[in-house]
PDB file of N, CA and C in Angstrom:
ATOM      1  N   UNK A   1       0.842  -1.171   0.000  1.00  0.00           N
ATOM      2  CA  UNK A   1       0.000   0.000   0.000  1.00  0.00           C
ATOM      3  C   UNK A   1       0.895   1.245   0.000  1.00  0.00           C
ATOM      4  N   UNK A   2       0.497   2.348  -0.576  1.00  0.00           N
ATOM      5  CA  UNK A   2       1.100   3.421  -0.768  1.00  0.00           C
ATOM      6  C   UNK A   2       0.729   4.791   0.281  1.00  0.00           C
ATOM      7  N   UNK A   3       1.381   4.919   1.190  1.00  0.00           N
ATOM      8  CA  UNK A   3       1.109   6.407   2.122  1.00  0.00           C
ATOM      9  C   UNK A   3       1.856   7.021   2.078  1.00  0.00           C
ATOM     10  N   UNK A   4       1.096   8.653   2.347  1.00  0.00           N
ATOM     11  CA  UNK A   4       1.815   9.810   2.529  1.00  0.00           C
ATOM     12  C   UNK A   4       2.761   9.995   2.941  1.00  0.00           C
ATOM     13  N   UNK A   5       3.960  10.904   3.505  1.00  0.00           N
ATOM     14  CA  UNK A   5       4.667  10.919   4.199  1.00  0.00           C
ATOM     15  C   UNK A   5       4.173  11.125   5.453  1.00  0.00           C
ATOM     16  N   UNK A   6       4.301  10.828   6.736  1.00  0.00           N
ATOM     17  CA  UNK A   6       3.650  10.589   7.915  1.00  0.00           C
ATOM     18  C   UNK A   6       4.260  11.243   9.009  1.00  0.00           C
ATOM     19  N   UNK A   7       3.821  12.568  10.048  1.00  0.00           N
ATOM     20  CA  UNK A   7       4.359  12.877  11.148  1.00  0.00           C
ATOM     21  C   UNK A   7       3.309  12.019  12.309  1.00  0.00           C
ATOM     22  N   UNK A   8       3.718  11.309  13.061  1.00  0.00           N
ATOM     23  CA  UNK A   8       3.720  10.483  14.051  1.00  0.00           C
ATOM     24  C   UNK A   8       4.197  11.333  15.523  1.00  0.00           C
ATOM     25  N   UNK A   9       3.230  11.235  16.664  1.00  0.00           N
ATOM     26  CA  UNK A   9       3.824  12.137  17.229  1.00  0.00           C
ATOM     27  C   UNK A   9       2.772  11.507  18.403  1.00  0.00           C
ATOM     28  N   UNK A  10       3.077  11.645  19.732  1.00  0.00           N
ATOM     29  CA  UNK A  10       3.438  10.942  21.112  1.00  0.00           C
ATOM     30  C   UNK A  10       3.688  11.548  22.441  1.00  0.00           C
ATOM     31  N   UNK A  11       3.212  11.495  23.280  1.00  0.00           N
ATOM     32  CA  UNK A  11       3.528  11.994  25.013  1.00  0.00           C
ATOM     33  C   UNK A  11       3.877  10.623  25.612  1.00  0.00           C
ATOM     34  N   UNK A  12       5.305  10.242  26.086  1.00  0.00           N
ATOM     35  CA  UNK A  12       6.103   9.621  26.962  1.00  0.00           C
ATOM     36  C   UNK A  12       5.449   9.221  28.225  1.00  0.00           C
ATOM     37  N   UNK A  13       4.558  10.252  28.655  1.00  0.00           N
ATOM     38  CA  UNK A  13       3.714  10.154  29.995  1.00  0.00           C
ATOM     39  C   UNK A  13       2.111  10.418  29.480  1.00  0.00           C
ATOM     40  N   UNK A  14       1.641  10.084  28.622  1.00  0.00           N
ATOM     41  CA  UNK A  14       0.433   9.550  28.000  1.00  0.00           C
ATOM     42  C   UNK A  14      -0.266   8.341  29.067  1.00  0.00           C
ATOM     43  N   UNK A  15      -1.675   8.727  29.749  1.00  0.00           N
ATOM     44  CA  UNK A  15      -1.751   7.638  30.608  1.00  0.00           C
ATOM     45  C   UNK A  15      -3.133   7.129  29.877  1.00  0.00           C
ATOM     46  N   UNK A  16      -3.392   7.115  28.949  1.00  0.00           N
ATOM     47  CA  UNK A  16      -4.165   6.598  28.424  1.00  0.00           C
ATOM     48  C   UNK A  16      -3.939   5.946  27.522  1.00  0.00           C
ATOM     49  N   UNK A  17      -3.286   6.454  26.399  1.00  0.00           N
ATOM     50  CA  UNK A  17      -2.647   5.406  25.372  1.00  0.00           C
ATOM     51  C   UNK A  17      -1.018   5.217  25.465  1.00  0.00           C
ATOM     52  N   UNK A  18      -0.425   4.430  25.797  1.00  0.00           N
ATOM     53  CA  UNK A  18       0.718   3.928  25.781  1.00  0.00           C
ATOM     54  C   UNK A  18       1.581   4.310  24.618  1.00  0.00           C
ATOM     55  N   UNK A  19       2.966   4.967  24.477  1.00  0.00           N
ATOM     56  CA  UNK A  19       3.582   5.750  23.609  1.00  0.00           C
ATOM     57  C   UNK A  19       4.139   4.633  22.802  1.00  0.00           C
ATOM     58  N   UNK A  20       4.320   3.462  23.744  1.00  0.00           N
ATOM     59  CA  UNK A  20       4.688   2.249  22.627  1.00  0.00           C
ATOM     60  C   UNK A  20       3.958   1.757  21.495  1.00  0.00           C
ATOM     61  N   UNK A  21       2.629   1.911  21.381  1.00  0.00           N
ATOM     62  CA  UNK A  21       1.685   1.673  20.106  1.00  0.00           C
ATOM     63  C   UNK A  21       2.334   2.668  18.714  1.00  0.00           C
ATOM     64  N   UNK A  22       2.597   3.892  19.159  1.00  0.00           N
ATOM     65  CA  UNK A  22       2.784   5.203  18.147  1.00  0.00           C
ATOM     66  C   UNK A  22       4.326   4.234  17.575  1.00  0.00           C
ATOM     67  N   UNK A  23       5.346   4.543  18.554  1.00  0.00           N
ATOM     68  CA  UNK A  23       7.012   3.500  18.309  1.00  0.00           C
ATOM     69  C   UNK A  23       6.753   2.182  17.501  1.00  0.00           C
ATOM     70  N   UNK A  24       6.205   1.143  18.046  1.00  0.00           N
ATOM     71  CA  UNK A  24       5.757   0.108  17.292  1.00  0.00           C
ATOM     72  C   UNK A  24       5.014   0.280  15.929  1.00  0.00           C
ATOM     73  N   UNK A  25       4.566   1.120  15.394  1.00  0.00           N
ATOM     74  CA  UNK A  25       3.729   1.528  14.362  1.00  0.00           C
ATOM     75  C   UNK A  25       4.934   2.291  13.491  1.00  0.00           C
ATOM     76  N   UNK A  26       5.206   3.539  14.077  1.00  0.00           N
ATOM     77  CA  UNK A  26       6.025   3.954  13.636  1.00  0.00           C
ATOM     78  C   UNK A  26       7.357   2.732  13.065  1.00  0.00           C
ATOM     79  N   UNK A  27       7.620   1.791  13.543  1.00  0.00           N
ATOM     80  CA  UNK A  27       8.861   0.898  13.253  1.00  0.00           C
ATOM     81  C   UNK A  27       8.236  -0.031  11.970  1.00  0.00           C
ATOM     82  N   UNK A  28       7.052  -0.404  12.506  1.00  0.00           N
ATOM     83  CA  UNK A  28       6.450  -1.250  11.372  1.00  0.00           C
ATOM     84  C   UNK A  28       6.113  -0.024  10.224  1.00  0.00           C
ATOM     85  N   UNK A  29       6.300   1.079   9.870  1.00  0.00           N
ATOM     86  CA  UNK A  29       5.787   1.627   8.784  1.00  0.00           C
ATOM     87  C   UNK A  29       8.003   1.705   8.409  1.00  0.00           C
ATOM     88  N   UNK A  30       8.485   1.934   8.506  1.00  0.00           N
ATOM     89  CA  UNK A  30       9.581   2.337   8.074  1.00  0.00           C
ATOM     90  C   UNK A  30      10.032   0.849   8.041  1.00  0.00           C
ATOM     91  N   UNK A  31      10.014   0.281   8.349  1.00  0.00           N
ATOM     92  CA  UNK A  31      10.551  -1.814   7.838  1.00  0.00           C
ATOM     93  C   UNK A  31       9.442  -1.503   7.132  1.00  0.00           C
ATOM     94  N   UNK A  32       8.561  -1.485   6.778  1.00  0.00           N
ATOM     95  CA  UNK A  32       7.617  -1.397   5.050  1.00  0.00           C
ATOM     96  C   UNK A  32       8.082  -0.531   4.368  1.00  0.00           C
ATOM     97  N   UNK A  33       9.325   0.511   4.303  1.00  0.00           N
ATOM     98  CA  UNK A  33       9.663   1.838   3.636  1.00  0.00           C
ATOM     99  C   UNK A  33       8.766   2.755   3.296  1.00  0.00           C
ATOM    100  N   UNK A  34       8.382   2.983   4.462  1.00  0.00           N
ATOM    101  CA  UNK A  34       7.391   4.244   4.352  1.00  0.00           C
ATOM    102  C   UNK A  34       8.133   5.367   5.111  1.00  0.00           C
ATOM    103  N   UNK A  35       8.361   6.482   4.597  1.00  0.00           N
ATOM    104  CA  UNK A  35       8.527   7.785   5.361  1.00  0.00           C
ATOM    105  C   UNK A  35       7.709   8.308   6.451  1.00  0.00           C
ATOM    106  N   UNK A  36       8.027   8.161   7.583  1.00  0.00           N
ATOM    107  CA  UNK A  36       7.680   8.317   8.836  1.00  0.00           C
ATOM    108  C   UNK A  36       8.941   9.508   9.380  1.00  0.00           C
ATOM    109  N   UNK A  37       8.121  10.517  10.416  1.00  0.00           N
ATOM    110  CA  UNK A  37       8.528  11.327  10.852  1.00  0.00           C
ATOM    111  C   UNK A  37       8.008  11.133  12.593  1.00  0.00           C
ATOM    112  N   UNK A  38       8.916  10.942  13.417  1.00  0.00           N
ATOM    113  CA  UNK A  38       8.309  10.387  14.912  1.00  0.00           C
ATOM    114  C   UNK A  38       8.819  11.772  15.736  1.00  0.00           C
ATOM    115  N   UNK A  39       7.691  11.970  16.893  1.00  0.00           N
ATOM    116  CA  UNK A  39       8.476  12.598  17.705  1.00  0.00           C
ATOM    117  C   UNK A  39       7.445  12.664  18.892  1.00  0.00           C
ATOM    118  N   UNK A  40       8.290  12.515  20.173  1.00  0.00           N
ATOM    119  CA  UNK A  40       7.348  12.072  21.247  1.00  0.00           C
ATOM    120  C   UNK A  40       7.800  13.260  22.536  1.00  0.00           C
ATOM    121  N   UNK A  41       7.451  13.849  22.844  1.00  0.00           N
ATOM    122  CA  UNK A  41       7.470  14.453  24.076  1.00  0.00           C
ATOM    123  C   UNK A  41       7.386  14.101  25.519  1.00  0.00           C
ATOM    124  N   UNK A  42       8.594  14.189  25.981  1.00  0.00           N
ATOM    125  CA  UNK A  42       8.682  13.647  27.484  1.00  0.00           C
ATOM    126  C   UNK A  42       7.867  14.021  28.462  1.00  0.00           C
ATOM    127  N   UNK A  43       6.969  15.266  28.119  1.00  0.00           N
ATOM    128  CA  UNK A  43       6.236  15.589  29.319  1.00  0.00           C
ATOM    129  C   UNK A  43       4.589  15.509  28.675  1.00  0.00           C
ATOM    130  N   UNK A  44       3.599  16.342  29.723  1.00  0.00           N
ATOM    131  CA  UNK A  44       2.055  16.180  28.868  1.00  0.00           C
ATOM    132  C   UNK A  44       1.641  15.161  29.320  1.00  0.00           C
ATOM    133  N   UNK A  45       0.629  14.741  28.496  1.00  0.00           N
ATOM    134  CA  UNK A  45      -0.072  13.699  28.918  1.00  0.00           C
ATOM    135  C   UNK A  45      -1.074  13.316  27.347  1.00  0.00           C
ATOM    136  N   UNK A  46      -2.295  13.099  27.484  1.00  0.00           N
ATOM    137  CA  UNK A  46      -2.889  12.430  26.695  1.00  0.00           C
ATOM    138  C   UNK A  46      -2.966  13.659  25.164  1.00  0.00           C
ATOM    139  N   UNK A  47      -2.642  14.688  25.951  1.00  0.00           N
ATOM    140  CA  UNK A  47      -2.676  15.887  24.716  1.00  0.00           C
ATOM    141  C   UNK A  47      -1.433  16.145  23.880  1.00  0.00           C
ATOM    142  N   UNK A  48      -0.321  15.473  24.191  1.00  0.00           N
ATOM    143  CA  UNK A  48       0.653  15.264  24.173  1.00  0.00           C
ATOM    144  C   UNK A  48       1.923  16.782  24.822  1.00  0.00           C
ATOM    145  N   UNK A  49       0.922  17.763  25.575  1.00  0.00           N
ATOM    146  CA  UNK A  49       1.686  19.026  25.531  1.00  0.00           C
ATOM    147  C   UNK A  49       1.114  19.142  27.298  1.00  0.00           C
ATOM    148  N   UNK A  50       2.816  19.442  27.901  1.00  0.00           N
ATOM    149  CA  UNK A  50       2.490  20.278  29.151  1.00  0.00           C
ATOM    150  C   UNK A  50       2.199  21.547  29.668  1.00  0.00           C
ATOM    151  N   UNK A  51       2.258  22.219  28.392  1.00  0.00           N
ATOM    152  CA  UNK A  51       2.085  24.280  28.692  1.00  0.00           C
ATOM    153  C   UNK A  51       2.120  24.480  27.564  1.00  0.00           C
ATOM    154  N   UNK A  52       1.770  26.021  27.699  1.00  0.00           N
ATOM    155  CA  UNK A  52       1.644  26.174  26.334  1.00  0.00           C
ATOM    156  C   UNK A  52       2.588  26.339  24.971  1.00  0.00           C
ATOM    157  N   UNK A  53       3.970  26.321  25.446  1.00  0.00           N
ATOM    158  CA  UNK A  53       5.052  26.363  25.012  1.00  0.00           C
ATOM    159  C   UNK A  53       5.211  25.258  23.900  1.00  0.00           C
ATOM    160  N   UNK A  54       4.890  24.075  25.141  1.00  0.00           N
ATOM    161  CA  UNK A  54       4.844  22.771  24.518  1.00  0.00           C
ATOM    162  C   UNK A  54       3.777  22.996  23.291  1.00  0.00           C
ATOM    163  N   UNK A  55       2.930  22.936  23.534  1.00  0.00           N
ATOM    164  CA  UNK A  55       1.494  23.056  22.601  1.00  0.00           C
ATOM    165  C   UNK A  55       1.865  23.910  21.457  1.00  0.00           C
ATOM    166  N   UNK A  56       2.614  24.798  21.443  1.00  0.00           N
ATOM    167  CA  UNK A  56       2.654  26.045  20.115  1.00  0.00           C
ATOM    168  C   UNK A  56       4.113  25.016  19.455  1.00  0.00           C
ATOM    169  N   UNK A  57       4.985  24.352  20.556  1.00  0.00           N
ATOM    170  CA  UNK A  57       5.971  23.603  19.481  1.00  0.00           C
ATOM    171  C   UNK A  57       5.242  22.934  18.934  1.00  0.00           C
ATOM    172  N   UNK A  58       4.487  21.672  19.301  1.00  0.00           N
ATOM    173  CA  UNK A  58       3.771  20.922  18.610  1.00  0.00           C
ATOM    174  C   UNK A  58       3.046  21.519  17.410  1.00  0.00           C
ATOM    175  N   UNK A  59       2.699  22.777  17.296  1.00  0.00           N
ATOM    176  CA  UNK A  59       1.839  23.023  16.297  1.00  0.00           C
ATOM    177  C   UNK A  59       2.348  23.470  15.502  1.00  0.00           C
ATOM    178  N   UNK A  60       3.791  24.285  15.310  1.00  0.00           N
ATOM    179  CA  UNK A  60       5.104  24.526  14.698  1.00  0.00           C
ATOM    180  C   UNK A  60       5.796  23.814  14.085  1.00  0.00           C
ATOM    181  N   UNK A  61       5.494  22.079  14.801  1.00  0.00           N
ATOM    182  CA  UNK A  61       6.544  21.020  14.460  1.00  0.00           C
ATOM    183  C   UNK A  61       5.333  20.432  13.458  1.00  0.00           C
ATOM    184  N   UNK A  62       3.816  20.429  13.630  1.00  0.00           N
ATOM    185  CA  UNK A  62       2.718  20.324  12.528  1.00  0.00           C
ATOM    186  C   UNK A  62       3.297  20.643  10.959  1.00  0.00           C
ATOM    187  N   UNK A  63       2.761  21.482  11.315  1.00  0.00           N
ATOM    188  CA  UNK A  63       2.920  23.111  10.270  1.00  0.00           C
ATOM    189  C   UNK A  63       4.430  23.101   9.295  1.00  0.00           C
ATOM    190  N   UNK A  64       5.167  22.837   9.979  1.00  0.00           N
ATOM    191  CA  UNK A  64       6.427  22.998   9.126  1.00  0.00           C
ATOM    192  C   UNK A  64       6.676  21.515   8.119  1.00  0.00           C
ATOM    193  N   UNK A  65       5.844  20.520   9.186  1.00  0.00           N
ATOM    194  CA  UNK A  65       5.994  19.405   7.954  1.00  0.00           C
ATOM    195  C   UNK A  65       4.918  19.484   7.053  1.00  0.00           C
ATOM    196  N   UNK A  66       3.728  19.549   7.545  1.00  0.00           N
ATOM    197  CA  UNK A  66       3.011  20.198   5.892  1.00  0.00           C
ATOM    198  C   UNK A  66       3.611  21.125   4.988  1.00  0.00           C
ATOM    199  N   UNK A  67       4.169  21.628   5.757  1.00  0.00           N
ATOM    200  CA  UNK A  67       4.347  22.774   4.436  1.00  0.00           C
ATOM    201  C   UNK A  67       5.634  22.225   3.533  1.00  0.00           C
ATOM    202  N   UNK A  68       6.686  21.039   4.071  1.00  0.00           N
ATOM    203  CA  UNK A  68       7.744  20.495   3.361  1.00  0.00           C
ATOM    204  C   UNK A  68       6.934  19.116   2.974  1.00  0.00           C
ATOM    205  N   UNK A  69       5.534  18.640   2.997  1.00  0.00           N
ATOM    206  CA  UNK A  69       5.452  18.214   2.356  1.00  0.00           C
ATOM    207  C   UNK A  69       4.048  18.649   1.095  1.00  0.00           C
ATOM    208  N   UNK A  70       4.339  19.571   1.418  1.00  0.00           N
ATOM    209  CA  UNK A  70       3.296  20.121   0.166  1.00  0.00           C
ATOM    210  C   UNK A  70       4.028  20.899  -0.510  1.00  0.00           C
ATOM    211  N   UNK A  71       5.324  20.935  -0.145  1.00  0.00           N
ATOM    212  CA  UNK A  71       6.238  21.833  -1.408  1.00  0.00           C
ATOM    213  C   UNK A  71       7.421  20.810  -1.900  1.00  0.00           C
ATOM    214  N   UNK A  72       7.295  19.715  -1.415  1.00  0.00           N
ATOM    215  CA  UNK A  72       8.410  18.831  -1.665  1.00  0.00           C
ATOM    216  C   UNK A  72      10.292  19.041  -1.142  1.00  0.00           C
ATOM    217  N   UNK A  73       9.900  20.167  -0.112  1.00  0.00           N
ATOM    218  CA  UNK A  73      11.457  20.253   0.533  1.00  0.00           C
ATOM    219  C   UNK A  73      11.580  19.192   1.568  1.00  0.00           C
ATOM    220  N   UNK A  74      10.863  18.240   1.655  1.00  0.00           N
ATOM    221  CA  UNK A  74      10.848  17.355   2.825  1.00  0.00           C
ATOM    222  C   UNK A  74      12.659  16.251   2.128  1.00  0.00           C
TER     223      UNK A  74
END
């Protein structure tokens, strides 16, 4: 099957969903050679952001991969 390029993204202290599902997924898409982009945050919780700092990176770290992959600088 053929997918997009993929940002994958995770809270370390997630007490609801376990950060190992996102890692495990993430591993099984790249052993299939799929472009995967992972990134998990040590703090937060199910939102993946502890303040708002956190929250505006996350939406920065969004944003910048759409835009490299809708212009092809990825």
């Amino acid at each position: 099957m053929d997918y997009p390029a993929l940002l994958m993204t995770s809270s370390t202290r997630d007490d609801r969903v376990h950060p190992g599902h996102a890692r495990k997924m993430t591993a099984a898409l790249e052993a299939a050679g799929h472009r995967v982009r992972y990134y998990e945050n040590i703090e937060g919780g199910h939102a993946g952001a502890a303040d708002n700092a956190q929250t505006a990176f996350k939406v920065a770290l969004s944003y910048s991969f759409l835009w490299a992959a809708l212009t092809g600088s990825d």
